[in-house]
PDB file of N, CA and C in Angstrom:
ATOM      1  N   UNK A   1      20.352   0.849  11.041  1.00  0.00           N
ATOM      2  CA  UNK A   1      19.770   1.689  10.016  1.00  0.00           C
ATOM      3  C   UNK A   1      18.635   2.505  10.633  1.00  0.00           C
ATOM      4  N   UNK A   2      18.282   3.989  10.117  1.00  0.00           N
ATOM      5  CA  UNK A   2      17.873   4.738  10.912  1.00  0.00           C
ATOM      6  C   UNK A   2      16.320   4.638  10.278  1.00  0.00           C
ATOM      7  N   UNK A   3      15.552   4.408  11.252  1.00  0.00           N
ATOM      8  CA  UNK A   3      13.826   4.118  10.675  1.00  0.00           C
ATOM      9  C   UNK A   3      13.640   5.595  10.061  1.00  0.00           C
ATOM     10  N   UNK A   4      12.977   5.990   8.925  1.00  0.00           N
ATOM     11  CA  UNK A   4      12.799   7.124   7.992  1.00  0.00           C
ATOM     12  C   UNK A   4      11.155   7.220   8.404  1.00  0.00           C
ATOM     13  N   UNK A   5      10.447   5.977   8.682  1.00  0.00           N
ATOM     14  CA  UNK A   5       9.004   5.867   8.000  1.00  0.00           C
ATOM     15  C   UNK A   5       8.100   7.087   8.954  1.00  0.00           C
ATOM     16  N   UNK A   6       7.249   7.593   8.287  1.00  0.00           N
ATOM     17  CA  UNK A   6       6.851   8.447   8.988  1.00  0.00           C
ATOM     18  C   UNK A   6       5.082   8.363   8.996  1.00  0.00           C
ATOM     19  N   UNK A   7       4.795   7.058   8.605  1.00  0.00           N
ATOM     20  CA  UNK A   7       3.469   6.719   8.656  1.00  0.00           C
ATOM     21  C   UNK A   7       3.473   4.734   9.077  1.00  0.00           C
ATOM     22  N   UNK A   8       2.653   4.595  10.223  1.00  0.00           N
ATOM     23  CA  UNK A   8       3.052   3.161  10.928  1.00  0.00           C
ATOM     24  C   UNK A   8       2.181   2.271   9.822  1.00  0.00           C
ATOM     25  N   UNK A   9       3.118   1.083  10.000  1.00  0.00           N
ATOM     26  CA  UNK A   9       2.770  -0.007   8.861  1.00  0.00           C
ATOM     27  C   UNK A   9       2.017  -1.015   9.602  1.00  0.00           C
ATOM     28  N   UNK A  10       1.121  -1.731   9.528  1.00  0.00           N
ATOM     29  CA  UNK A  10       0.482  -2.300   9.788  1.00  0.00           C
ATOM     30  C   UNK A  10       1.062  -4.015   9.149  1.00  0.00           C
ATOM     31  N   UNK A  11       0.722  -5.246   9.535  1.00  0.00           N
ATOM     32  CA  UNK A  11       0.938  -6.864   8.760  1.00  0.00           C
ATOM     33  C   UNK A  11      -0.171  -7.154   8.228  1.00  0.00           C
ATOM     34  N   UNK A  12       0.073  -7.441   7.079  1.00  0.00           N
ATOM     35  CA  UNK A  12      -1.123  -7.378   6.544  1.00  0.00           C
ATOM     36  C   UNK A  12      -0.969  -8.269   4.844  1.00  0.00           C
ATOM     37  N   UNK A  13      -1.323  -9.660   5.246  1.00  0.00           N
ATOM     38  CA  UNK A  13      -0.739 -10.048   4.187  1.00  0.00           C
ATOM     39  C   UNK A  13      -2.289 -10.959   3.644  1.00  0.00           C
ATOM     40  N   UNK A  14      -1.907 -10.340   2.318  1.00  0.00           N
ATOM     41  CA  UNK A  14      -2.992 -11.133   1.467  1.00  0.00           C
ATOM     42  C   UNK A  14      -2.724 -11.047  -0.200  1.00  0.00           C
ATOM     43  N   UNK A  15      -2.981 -11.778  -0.435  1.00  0.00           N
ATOM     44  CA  UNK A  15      -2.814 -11.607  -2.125  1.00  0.00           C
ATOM     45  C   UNK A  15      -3.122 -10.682  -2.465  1.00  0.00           C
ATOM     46  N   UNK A  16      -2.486 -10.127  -3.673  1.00  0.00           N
ATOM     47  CA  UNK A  16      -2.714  -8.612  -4.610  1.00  0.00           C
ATOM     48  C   UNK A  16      -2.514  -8.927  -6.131  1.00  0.00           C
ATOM     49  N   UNK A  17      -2.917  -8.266  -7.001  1.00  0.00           N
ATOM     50  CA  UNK A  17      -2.804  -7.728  -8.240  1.00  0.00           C
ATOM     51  C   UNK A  17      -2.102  -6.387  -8.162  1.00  0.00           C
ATOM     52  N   UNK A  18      -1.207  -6.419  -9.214  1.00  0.00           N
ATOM     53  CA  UNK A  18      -0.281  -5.601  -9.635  1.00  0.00           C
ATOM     54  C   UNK A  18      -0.551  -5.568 -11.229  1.00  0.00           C
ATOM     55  N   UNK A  19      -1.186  -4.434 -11.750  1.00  0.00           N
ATOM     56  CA  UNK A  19      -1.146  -3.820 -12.724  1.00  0.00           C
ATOM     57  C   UNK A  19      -0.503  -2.699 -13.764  1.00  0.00           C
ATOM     58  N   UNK A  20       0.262  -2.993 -14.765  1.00  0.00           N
ATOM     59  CA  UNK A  20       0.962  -2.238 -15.213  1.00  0.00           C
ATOM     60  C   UNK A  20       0.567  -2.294 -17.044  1.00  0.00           C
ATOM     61  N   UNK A  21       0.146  -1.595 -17.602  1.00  0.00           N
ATOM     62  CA  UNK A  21       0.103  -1.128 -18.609  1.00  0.00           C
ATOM     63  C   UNK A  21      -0.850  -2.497 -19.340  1.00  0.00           C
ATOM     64  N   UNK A  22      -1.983  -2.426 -18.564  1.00  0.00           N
ATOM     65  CA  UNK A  22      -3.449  -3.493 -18.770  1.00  0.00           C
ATOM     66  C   UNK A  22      -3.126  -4.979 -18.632  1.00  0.00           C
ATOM     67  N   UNK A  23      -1.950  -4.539 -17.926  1.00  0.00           N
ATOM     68  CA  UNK A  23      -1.159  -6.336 -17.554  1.00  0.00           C
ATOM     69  C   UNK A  23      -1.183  -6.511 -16.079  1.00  0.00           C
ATOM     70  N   UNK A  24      -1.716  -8.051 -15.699  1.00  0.00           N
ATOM     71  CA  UNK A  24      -1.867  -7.941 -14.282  1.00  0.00           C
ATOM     72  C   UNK A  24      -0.736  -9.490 -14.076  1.00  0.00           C
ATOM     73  N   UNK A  25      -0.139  -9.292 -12.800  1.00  0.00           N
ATOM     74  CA  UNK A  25       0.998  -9.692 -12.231  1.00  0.00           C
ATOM     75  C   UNK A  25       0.621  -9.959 -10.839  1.00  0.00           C
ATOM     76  N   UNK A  26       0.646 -11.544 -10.241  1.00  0.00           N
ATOM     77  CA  UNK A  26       0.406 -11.283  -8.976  1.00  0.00           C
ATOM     78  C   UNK A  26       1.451 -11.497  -8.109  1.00  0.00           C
ATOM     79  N   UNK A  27       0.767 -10.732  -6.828  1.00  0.00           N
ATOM     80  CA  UNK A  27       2.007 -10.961  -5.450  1.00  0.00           C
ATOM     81  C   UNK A  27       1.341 -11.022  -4.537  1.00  0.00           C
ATOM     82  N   UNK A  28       1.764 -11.238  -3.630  1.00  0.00           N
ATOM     83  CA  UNK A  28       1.604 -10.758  -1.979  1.00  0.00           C
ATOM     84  C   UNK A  28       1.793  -9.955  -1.280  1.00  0.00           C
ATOM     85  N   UNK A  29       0.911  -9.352  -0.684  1.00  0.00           N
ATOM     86  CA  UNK A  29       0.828  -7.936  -0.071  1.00  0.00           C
ATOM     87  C   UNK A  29       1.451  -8.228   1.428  1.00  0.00           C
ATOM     88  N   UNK A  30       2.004  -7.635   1.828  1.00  0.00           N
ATOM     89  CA  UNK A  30       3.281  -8.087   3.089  1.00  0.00           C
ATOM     90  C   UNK A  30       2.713  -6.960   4.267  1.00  0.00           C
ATOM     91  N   UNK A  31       3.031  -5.970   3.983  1.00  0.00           N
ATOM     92  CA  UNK A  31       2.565  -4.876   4.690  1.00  0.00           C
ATOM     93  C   UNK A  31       2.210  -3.537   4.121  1.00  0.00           C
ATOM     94  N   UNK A  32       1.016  -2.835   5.226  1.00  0.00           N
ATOM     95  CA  UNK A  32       0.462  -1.196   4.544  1.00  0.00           C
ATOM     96  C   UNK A  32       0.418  -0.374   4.978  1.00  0.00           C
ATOM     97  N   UNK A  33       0.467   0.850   4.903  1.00  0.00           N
ATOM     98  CA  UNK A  33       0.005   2.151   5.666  1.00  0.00           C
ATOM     99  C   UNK A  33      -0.843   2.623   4.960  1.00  0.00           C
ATOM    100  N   UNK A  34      -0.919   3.857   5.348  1.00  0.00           N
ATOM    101  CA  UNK A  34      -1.379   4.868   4.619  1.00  0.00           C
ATOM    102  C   UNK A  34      -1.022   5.321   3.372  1.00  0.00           C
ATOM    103  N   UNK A  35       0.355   5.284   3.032  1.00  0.00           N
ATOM    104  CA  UNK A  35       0.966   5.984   2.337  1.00  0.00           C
ATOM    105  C   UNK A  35       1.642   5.021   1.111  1.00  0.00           C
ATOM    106  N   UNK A  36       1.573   3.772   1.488  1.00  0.00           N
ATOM    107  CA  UNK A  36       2.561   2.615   1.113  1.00  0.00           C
ATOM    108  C   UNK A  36       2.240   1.339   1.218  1.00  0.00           C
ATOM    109  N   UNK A  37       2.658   0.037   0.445  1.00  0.00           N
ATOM    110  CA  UNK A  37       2.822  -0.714   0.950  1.00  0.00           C
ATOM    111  C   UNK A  37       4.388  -1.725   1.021  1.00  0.00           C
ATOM    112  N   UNK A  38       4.259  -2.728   1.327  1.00  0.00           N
ATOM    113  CA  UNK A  38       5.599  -3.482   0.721  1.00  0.00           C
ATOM    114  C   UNK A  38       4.746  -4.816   0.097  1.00  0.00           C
ATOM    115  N   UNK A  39       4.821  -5.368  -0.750  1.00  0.00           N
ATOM    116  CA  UNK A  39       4.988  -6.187  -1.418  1.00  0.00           C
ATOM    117  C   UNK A  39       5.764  -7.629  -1.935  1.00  0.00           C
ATOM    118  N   UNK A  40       5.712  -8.465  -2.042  1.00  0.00           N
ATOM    119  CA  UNK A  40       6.565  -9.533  -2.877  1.00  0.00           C
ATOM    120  C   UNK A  40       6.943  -9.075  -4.519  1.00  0.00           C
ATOM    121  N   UNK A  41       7.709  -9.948  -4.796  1.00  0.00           N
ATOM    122  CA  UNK A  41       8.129  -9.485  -6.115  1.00  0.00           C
ATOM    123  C   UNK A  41       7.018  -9.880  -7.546  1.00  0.00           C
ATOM    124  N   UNK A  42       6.371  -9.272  -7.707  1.00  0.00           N
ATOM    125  CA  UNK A  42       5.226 -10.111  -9.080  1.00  0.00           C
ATOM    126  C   UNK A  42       6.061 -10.891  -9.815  1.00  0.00           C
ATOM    127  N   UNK A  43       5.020 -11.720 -10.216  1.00  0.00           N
ATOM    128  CA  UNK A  43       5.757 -12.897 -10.743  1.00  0.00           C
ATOM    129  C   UNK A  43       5.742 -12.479 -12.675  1.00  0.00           C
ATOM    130  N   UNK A  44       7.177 -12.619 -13.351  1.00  0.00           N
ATOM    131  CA  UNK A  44       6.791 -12.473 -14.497  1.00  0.00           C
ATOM    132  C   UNK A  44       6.724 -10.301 -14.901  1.00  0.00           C
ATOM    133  N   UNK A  45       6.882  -9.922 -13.740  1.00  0.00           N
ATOM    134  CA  UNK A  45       7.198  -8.400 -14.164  1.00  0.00           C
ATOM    135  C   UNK A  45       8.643  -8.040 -13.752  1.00  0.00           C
ATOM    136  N   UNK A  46       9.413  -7.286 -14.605  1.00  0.00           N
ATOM    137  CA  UNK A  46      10.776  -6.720 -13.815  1.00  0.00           C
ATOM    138  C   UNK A  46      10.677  -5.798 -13.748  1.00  0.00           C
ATOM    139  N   UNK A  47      10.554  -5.247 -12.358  1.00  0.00           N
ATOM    140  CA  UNK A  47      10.021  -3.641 -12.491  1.00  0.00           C
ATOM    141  C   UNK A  47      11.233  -2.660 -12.344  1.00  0.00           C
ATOM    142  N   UNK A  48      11.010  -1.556 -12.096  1.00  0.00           N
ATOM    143  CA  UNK A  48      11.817  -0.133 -12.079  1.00  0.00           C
ATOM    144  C   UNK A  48      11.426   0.822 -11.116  1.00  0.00           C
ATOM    145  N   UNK A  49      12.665   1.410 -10.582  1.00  0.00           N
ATOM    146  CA  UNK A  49      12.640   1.983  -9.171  1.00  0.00           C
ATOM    147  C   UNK A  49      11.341   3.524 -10.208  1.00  0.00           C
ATOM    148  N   UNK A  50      10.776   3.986  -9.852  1.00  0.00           N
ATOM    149  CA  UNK A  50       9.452   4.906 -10.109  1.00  0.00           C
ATOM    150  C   UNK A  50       8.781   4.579 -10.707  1.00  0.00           C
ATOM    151  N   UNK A  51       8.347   3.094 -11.496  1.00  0.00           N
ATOM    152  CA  UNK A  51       7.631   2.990 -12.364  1.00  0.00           C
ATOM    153  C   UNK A  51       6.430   3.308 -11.839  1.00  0.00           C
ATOM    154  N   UNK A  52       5.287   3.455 -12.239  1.00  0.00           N
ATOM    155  CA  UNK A  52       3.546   3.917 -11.423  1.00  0.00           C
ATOM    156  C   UNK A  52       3.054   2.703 -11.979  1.00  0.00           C
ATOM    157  N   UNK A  53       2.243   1.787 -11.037  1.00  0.00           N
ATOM    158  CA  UNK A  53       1.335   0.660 -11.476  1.00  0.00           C
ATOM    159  C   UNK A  53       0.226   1.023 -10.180  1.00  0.00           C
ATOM    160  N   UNK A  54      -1.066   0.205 -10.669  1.00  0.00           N
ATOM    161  CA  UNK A  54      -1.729   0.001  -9.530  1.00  0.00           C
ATOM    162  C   UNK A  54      -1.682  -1.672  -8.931  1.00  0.00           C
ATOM    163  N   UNK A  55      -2.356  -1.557  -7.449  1.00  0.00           N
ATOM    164  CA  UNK A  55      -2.123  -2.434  -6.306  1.00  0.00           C
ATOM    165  C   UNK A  55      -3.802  -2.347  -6.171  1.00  0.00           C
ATOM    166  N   UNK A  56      -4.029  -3.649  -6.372  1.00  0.00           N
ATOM    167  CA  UNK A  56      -5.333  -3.555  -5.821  1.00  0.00           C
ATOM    168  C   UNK A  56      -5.275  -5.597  -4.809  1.00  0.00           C
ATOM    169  N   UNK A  57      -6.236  -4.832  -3.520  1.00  0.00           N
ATOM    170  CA  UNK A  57      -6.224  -5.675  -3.027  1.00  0.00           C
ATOM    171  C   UNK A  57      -7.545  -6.384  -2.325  1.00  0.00           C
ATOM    172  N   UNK A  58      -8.283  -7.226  -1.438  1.00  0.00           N
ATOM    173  CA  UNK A  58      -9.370  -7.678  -1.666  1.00  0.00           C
ATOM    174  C   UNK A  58      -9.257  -7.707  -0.040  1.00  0.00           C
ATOM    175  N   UNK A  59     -10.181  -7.205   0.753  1.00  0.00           N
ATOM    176  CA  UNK A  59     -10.402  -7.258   2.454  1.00  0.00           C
ATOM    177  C   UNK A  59     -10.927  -8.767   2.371  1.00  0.00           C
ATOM    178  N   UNK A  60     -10.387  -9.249   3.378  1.00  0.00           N
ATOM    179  CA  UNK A  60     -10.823 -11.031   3.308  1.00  0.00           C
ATOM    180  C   UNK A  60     -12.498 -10.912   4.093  1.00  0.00           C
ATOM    181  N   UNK A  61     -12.903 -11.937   3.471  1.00  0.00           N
ATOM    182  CA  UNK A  61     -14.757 -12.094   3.620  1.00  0.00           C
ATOM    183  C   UNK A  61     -15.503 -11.342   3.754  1.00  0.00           C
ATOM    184  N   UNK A  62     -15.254 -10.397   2.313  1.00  0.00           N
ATOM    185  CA  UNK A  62     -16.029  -9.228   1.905  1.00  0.00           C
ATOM    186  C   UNK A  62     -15.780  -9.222   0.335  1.00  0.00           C
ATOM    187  N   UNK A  63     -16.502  -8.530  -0.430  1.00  0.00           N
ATOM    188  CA  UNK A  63     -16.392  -7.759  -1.739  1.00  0.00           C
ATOM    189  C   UNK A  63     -15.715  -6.668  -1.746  1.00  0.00           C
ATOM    190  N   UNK A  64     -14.606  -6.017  -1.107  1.00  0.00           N
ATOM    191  CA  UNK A  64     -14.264  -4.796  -1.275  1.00  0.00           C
ATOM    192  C   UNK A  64     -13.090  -4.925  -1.494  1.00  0.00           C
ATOM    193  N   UNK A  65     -13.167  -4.342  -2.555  1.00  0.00           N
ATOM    194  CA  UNK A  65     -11.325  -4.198  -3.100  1.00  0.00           C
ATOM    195  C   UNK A  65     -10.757  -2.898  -2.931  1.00  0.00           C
ATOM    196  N   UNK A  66      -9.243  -2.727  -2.312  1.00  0.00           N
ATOM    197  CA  UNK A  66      -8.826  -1.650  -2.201  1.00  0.00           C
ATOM    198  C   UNK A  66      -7.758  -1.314  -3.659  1.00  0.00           C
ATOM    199  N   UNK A  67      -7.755  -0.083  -3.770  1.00  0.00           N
ATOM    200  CA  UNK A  67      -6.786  -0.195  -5.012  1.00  0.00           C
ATOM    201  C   UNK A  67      -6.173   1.175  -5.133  1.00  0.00           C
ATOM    202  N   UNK A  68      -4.569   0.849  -4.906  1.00  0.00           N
ATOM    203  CA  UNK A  68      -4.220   1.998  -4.784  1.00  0.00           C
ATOM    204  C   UNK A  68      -3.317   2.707  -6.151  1.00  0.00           C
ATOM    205  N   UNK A  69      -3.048   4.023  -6.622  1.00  0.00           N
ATOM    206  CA  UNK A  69      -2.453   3.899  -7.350  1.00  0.00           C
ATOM    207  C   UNK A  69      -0.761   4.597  -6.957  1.00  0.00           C
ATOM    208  N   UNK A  70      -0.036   3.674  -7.557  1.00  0.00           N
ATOM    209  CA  UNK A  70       1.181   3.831  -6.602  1.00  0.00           C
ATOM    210  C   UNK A  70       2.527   3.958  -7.382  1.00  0.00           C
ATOM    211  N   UNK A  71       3.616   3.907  -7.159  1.00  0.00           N
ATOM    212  CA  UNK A  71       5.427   4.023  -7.613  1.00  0.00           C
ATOM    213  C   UNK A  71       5.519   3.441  -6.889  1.00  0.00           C
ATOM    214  N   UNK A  72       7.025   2.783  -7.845  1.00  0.00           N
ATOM    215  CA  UNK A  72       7.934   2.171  -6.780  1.00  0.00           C
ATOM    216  C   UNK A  72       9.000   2.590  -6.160  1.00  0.00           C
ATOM    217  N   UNK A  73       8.904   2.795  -4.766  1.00  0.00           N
ATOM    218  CA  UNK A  73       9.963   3.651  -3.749  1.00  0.00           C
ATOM    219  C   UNK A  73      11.227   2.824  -4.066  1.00  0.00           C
ATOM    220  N   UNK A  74      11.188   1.588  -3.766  1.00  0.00           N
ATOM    221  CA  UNK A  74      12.919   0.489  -3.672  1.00  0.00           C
ATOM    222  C   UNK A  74      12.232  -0.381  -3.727  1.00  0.00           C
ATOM    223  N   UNK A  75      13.220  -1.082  -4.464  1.00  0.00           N
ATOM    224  CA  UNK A  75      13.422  -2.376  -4.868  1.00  0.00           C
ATOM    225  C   UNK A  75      14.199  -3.206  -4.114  1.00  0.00           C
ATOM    226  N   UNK A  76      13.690  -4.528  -3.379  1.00  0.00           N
ATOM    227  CA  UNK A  76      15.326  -5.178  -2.875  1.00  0.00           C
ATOM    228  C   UNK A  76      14.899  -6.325  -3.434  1.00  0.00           C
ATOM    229  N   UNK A  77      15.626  -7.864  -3.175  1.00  0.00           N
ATOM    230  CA  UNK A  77      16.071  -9.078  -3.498  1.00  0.00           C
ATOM    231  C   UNK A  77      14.965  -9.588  -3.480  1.00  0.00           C
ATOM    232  N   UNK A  78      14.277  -9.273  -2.339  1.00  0.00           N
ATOM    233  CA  UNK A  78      12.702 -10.078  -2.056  1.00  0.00           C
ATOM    234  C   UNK A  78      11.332  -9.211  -1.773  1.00  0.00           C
ATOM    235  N   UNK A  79      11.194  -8.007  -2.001  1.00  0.00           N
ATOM    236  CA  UNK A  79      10.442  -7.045  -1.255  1.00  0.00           C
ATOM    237  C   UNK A  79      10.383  -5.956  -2.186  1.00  0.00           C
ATOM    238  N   UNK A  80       9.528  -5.227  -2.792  1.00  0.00           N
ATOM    239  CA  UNK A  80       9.279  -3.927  -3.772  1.00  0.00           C
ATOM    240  C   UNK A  80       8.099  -3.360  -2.511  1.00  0.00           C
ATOM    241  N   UNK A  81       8.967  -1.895  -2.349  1.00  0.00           N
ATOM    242  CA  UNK A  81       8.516  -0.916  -1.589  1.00  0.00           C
ATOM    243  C   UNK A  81       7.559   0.352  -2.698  1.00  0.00           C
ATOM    244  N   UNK A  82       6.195   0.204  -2.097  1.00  0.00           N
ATOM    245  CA  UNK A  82       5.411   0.941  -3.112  1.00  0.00           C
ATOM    246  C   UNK A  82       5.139   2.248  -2.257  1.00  0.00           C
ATOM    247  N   UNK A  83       5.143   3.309  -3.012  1.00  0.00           N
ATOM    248  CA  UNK A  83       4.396   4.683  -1.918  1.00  0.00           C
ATOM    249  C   UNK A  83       2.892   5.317  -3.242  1.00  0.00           C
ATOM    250  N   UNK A  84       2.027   5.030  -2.177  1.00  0.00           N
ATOM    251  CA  UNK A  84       0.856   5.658  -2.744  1.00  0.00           C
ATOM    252  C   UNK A  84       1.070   6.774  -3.385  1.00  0.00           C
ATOM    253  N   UNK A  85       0.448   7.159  -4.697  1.00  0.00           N
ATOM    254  CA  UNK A  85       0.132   8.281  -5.027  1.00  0.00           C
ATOM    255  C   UNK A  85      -1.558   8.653  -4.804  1.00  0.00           C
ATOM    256  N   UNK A  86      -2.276   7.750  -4.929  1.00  0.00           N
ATOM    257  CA  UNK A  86      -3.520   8.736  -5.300  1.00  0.00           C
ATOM    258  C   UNK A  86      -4.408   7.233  -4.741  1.00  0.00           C
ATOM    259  N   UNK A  87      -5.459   7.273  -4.110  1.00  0.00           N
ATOM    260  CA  UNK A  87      -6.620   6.517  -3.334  1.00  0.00           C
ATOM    261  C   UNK A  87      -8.207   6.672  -4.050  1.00  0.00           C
ATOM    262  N   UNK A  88      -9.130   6.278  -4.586  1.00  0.00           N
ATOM    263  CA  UNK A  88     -10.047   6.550  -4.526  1.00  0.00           C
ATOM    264  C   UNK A  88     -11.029   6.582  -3.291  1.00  0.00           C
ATOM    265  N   UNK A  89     -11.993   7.338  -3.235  1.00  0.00           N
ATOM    266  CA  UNK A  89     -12.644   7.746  -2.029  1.00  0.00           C
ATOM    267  C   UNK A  89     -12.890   6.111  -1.511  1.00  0.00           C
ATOM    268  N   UNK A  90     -13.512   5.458  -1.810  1.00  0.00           N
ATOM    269  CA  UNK A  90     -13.911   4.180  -1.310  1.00  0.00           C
ATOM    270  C   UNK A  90     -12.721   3.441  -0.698  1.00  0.00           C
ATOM    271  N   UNK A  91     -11.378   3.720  -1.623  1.00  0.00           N
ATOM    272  CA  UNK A  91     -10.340   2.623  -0.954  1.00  0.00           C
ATOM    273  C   UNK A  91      -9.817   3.362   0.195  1.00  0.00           C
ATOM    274  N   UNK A  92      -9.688   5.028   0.402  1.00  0.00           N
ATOM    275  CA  UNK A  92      -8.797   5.725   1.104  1.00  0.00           C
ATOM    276  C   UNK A  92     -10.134   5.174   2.389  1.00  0.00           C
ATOM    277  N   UNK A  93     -11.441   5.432   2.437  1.00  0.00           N
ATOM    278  CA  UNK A  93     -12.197   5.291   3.080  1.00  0.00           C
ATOM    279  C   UNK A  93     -12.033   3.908   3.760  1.00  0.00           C
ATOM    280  N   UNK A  94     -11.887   2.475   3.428  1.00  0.00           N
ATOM    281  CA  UNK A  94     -11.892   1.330   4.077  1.00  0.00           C
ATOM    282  C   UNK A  94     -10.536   1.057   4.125  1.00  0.00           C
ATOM    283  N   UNK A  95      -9.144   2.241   3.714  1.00  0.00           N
ATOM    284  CA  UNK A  95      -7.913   1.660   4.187  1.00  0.00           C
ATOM    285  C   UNK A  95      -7.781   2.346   5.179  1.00  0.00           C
ATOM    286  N   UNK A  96      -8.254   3.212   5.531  1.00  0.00           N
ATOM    287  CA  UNK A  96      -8.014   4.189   6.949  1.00  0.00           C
ATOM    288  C   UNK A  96      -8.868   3.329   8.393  1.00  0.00           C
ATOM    289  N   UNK A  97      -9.995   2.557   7.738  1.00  0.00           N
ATOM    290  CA  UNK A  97     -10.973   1.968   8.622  1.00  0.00           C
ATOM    291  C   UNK A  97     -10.041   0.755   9.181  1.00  0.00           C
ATOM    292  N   UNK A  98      -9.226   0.323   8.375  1.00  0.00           N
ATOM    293  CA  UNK A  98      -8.402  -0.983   8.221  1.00  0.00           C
ATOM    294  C   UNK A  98      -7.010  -0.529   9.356  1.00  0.00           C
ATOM    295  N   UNK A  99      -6.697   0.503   8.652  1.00  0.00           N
ATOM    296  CA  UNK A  99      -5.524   0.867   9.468  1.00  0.00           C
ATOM    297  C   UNK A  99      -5.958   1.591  11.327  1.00  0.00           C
ATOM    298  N   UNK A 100      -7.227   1.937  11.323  1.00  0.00           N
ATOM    299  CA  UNK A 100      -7.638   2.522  13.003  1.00  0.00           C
ATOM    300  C   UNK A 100      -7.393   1.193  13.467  1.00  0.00           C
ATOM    301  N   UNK A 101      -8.246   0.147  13.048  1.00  0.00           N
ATOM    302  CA  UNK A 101      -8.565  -1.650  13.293  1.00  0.00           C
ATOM    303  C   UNK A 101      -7.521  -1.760  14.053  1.00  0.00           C
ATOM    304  N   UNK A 102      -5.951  -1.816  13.067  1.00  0.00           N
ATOM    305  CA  UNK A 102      -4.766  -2.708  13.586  1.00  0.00           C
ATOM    306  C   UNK A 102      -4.254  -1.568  14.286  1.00  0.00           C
ATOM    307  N   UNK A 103      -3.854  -0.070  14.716  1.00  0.00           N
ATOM    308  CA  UNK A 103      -3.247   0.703  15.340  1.00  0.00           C
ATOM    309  C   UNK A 103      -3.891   0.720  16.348  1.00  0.00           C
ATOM    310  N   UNK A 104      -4.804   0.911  16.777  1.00  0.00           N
ATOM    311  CA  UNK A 104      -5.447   0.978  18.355  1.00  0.00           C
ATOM    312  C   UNK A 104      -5.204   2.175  18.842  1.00  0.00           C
ATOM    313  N   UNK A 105      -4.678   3.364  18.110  1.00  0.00           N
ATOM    314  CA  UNK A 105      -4.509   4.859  18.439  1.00  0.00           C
ATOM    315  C   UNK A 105      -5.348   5.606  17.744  1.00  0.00           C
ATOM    316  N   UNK A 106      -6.152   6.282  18.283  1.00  0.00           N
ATOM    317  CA  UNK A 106      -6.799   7.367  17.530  1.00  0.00           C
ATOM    318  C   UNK A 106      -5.978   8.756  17.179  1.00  0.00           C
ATOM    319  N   UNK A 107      -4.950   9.022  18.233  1.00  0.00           N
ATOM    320  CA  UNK A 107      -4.458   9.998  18.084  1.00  0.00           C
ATOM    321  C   UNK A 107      -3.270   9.952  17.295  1.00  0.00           C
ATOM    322  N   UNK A 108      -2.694   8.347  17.027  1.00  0.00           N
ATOM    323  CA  UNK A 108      -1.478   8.756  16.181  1.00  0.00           C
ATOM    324  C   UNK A 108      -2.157   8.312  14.674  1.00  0.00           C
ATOM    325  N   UNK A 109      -3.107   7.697  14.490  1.00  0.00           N
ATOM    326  CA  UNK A 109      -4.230   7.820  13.065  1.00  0.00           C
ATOM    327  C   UNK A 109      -4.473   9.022  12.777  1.00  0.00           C
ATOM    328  N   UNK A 110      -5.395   9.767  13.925  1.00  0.00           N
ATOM    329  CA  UNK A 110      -5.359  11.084  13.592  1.00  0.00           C
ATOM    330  C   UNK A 110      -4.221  12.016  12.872  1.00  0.00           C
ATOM    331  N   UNK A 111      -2.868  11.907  13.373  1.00  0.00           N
ATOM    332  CA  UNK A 111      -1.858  12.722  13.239  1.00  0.00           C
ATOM    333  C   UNK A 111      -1.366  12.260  11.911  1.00  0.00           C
ATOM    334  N   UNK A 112      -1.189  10.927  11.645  1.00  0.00           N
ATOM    335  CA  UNK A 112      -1.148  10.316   9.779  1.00  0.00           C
ATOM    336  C   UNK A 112      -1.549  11.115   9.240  1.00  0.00           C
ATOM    337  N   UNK A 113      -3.367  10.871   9.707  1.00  0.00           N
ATOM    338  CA  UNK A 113      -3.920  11.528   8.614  1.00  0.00           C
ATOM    339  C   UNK A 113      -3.828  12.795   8.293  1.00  0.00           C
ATOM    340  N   UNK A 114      -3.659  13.833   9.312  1.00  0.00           N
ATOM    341  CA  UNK A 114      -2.942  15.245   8.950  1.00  0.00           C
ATOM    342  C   UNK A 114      -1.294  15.535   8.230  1.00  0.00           C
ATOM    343  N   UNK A 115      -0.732  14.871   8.593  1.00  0.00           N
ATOM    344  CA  UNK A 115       0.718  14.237   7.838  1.00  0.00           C
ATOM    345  C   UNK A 115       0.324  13.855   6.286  1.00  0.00           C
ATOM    346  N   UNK A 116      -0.744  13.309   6.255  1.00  0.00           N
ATOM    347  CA  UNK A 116      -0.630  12.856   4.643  1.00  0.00           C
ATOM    348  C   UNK A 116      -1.185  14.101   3.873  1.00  0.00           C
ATOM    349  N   UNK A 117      -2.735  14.535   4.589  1.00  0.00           N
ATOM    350  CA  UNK A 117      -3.019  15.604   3.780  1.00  0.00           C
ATOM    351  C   UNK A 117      -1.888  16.768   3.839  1.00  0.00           C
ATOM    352  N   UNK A 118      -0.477  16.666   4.369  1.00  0.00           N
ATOM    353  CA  UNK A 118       0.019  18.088   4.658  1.00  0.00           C
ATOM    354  C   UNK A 118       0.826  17.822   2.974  1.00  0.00           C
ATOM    355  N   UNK A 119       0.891  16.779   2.933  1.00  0.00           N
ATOM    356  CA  UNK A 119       2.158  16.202   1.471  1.00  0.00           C
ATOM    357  C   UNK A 119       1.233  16.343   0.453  1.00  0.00           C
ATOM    358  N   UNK A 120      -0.133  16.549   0.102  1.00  0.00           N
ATOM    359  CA  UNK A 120      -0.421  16.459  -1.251  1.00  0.00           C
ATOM    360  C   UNK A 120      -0.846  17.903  -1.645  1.00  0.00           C
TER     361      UNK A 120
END
């Protein structure tokens, strides 16, 4: 199968909240980019391929929660593929800090980040 992704995913697993219509659902956050994450299946929600919920998630041994607001790209058996829509300054700010951390490239971070601003 031919890799599509056009922003690198990082491992990155920690518990999340999944929010949908003032209802929160939890999962596990599997992996993230910039643009996306993948997820476990919330427990107790059946979701739908575009539905929009938010993802908020908690940097371990800190107060900072990231929270993104997102759709759902695909759905499979064990795994809901989310693609960001919209970041607040604070989360886009410590998920980009998060994502330099685990990439170790400045120049292909750099190039994301021109890639993402080219899509909105």
């Amino acid at each position: 199968m031919e890799n599509r992704r056009h922003f690198t995913r990082i491992i990155f697993q920690r518990p999340a909240l999944v929010m949908v219509n003032a209802q929160h659902y939890g999962c596990h956050l599997l992996d993230l980019s910039l643009n996306g994450a993948l997820i476990s299946h919330p427990l107790g929600l059946h979701p739908d391929s575009g539905q929009k919920l938010e993802l908020v998630f908690n940097l371990a041994g800190s107060d900072i929660d990231i929270k993104m607001q997102c759709e759902i790209a695909h759905i499979d058996q064990e795994f809901i593929g989310l693609h960001c829509l919209e970041l607040d300054l604070d989360s886009a700010t410590h998920l980009k800090r998060l994502i330099e951390l685990n990439v170790g490239d400045d120049k292909l971070l750099h190039r994301e980040l021109a890639q993402l601003a080219s899509l909105e």
